[in-house]
Protein backbone atom coordinates (compact mmCIF):
# COMPACT_ATOMS: atom_id res chain seq x y z
CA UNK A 1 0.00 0.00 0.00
CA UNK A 2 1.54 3.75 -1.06
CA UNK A 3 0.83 5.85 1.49
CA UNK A 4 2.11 9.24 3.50
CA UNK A 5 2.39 10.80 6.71
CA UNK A 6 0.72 14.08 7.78
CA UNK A 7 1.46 15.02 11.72
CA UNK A 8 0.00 17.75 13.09
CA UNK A 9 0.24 19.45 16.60
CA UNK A 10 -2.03 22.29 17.99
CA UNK A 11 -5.08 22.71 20.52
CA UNK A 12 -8.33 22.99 20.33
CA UNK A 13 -8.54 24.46 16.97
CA UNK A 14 -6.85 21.51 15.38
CA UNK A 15 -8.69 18.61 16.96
CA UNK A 16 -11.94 20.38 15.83
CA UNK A 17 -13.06 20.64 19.68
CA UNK A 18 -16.34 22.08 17.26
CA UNK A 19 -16.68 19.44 14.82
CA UNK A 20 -16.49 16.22 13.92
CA UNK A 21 -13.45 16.11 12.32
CA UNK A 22 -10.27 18.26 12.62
CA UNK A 23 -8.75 20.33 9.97
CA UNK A 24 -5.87 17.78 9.42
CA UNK A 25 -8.05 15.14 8.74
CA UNK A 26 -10.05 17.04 6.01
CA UNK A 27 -6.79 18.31 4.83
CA UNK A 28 -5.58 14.40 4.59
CA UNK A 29 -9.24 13.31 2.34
CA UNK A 30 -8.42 15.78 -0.14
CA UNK A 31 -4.92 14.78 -0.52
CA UNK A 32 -6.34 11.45 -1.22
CA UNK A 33 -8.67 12.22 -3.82
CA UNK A 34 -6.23 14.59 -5.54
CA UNK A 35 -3.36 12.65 -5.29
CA UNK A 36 -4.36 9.03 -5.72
CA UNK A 37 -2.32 7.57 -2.85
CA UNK A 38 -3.36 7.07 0.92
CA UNK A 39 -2.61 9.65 3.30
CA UNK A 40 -1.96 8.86 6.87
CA UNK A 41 -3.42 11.82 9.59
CA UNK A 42 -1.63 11.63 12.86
CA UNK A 43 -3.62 14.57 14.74
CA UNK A 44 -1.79 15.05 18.13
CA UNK A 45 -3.62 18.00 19.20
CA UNK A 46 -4.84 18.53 22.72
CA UNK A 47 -7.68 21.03 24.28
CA UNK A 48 -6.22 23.83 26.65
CA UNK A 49 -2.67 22.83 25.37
CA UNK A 50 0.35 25.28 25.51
CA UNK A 51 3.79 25.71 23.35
CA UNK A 52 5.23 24.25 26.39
CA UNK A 53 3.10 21.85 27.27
CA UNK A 54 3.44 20.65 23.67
CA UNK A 55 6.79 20.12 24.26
CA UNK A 56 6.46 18.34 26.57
CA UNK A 57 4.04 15.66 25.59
CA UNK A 58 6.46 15.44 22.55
CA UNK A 59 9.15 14.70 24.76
CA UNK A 60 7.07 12.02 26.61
CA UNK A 61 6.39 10.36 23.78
CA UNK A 62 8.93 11.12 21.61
CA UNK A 63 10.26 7.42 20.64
CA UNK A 64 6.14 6.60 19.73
CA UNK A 65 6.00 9.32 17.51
CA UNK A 66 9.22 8.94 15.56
CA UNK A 67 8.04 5.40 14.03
CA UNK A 68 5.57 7.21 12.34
CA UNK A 69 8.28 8.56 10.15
CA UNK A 70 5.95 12.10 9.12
CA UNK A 71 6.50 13.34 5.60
CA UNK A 72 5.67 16.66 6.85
CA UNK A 73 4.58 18.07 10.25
CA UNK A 74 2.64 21.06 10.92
CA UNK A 75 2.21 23.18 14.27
CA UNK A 76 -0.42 25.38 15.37
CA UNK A 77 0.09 26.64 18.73
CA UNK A 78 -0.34 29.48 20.61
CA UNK A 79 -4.03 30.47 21.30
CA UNK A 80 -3.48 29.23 24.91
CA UNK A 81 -0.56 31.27 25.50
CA UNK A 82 -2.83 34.25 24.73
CA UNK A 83 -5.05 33.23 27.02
CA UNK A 84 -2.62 32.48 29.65
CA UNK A 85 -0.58 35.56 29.46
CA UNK A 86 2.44 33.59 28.30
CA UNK A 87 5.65 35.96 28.99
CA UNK A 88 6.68 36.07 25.13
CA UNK A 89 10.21 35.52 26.20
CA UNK A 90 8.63 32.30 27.62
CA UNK A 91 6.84 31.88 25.36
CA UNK A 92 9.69 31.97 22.34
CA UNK A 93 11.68 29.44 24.35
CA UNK A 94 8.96 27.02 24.62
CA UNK A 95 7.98 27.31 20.39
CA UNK A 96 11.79 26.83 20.15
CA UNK A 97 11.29 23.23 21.47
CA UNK A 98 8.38 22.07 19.89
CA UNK A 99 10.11 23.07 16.24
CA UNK A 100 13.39 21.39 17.38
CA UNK A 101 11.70 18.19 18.60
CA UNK A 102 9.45 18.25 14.93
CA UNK A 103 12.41 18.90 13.05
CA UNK A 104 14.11 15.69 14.93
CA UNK A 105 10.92 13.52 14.79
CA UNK A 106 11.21 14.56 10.98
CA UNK A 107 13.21 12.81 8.44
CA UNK A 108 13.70 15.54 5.86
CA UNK A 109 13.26 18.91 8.05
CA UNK A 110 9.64 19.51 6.57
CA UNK A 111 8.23 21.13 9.03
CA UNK A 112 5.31 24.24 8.65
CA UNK A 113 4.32 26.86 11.29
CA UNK A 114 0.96 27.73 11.03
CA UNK A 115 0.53 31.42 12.71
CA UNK A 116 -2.03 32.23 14.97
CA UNK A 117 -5.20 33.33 14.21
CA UNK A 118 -6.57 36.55 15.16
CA UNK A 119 -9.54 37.01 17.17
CA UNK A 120 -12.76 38.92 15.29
CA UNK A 121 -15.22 41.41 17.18
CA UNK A 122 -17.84 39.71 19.49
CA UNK A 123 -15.50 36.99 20.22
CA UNK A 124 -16.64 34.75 22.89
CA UNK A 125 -14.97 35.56 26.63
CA UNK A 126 -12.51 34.20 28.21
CA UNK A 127 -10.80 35.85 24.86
CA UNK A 128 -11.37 39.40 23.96
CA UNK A 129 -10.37 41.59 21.29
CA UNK A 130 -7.66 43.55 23.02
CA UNK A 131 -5.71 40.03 22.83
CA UNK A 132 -5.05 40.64 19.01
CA UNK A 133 -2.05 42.27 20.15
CA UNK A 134 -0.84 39.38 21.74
CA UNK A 135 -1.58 37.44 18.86
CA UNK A 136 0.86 39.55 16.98
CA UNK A 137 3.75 39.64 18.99
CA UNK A 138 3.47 35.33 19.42
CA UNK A 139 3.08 35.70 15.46
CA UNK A 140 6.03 38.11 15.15
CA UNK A 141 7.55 35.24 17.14
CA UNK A 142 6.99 32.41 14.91
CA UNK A 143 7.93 34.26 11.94
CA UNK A 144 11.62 34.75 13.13
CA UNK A 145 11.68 31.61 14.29
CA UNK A 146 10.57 30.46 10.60
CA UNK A 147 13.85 32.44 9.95
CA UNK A 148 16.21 30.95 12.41
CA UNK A 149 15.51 27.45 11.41
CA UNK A 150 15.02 28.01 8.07
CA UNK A 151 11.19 27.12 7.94
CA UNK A 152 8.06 27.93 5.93
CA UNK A 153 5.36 29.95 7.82
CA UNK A 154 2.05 29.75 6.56
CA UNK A 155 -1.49 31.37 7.82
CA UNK A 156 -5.23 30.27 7.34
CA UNK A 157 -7.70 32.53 6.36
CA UNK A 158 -10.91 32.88 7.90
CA UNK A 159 -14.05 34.60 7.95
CA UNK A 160 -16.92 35.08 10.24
CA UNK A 161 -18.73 31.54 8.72
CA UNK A 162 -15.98 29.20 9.50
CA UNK A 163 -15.76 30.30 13.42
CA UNK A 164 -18.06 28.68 16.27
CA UNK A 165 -17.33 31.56 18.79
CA UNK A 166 -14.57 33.55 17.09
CA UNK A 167 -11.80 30.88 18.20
CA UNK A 168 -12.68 27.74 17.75
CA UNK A 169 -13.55 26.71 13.97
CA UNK A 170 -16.70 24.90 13.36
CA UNK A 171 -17.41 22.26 10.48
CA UNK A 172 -17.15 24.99 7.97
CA UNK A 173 -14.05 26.23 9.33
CA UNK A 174 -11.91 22.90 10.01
CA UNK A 175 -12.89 21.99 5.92
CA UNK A 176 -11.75 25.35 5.09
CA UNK A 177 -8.80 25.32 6.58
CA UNK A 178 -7.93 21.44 5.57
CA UNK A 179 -8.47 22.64 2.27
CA UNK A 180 -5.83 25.14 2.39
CA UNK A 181 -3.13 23.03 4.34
CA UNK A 182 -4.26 20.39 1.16
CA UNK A 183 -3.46 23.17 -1.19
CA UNK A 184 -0.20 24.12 0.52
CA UNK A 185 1.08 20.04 0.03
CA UNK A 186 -0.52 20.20 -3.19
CA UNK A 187 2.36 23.21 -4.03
CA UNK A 188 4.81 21.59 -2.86
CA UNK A 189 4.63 18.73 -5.33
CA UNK A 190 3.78 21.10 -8.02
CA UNK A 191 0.27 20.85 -8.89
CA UNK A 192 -1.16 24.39 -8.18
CA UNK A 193 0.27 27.27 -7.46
CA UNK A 194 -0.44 29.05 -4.71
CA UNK A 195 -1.53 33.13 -5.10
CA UNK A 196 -0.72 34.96 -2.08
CA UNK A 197 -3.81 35.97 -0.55
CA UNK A 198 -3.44 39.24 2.05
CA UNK A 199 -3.33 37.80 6.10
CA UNK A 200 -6.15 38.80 8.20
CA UNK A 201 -4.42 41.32 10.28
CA UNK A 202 -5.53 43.28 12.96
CA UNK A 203 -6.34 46.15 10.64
CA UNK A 204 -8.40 44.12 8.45
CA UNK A 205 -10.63 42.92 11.58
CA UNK A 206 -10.65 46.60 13.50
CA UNK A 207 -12.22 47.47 9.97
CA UNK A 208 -15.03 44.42 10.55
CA UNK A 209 -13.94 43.37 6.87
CA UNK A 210 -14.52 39.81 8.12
CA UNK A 211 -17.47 38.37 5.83
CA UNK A 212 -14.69 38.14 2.50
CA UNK A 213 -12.21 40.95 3.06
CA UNK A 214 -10.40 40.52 -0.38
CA UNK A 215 -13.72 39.88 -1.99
CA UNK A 216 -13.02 36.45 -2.69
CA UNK A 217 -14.71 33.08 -1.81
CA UNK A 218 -12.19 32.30 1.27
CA UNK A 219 -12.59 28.23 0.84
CA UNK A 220 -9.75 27.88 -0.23
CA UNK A 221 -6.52 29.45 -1.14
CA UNK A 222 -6.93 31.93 -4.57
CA UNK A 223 -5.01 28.91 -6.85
CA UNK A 224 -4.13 28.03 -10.61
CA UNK A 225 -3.48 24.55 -11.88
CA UNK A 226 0.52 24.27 -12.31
């Protein structure tokens, strides 16, 4: 049987704590039908977890997860921190770990750092909208670290249909988002290329452009057959 290995690690957001399935394994179903092999979803996310307590459960179970032998990893974590008031000092040193243990339990350093997403107006307590500036500096974080260790940094993009209460994605969201990790893989082995779509950044959401602000159907990255 011809298969590959996509490992993810997050929270909340990348179990799907608000559907069914997580983004990852959407993501992994397309991959499938587009690429005519079997793709094998290793979701290690875990509700409420932090950077460092990420770490640490990779460190735990390090030797478990290595057999798996992960084509490519992805990491989205964070959210928690926010919450948590994570020192970003702290916070830098624990993201350090979690890339250097991925890039170890990785056998050809392809590893992806998915940056946080920002929070929209009305978003459910205990979050608030004054955290978006938190979310930046952890994303300012994971974009030098990108850097350092000579990694690709990528970010979903979301509107107001694909959140449950403006963190956690619901149905919509997690297939939205597994679409565009699909079309990310998809670039990588050069069958679409991918159009750079503008980030929803704090200005973007301050301006409540949230429904499709770059008047495009947000599904999906904007793509071309390659």
């Amino acid at each position: 049987m011809n298969w590959e290995t996509l490992m993810c690690f997050g929270d909340s957001i990348t179990i799907g704590a608000r559907s069914y399935c997580g983004y990852p394994e959407y993501a992994g179903n397309l991959l499938e039908k587009k690429l005519g092999n079997n793709w094998n979803v290793i979701n290690l996310a875990v509700c409420g977890y932090t950077a460092m307590d990420l770490a640490r459960y990779i460190s735990s179970n390090f030797s478990n997860l290595k057999q798996f032998e992960p084509g490519i990893i992805s990491i989205l974590i964070g959210t928690n921190d926010v919450k948590k008031n994570t020192l970003p000092s702290d916070f830098e040193i624990a993201y350090r770990q979690v890339i250097l243990k991925a890039l170890l339990l990785s056998c050809n350093r392809n590893v992806v750092l998915i940056k946080l997403p920002f929070f929209p107006k009305n978003v459910a307590y205990p979050y608030n909208f004054g955290m978006n500036n938190k979310v930046d500096s952890c994303n300012e974080i994971i974009d030098q670290l990108a850097v350092n260790y000579n990694l690709r940094a990528m970010e979903f993009h979301l509107n107001d249909a694909d959140l449950f209460d403006g963190v956690h994605l619901n149905a919509t969201g997690s297939k939205n988002t597994g679409a565009q990790l699909s079309r990310f893989i998809e670039a990588d082995k050069g069958l679409v290329q991918i159009k750079e779509i503008p980030a929803m950044a704090k200005d973007a959401i301050a301006g409540n452009i949230l429904k499709d602000f770059v008047g495009n159907d947000l599904s999906t990255f904007k793509a071309k057959n390659g």
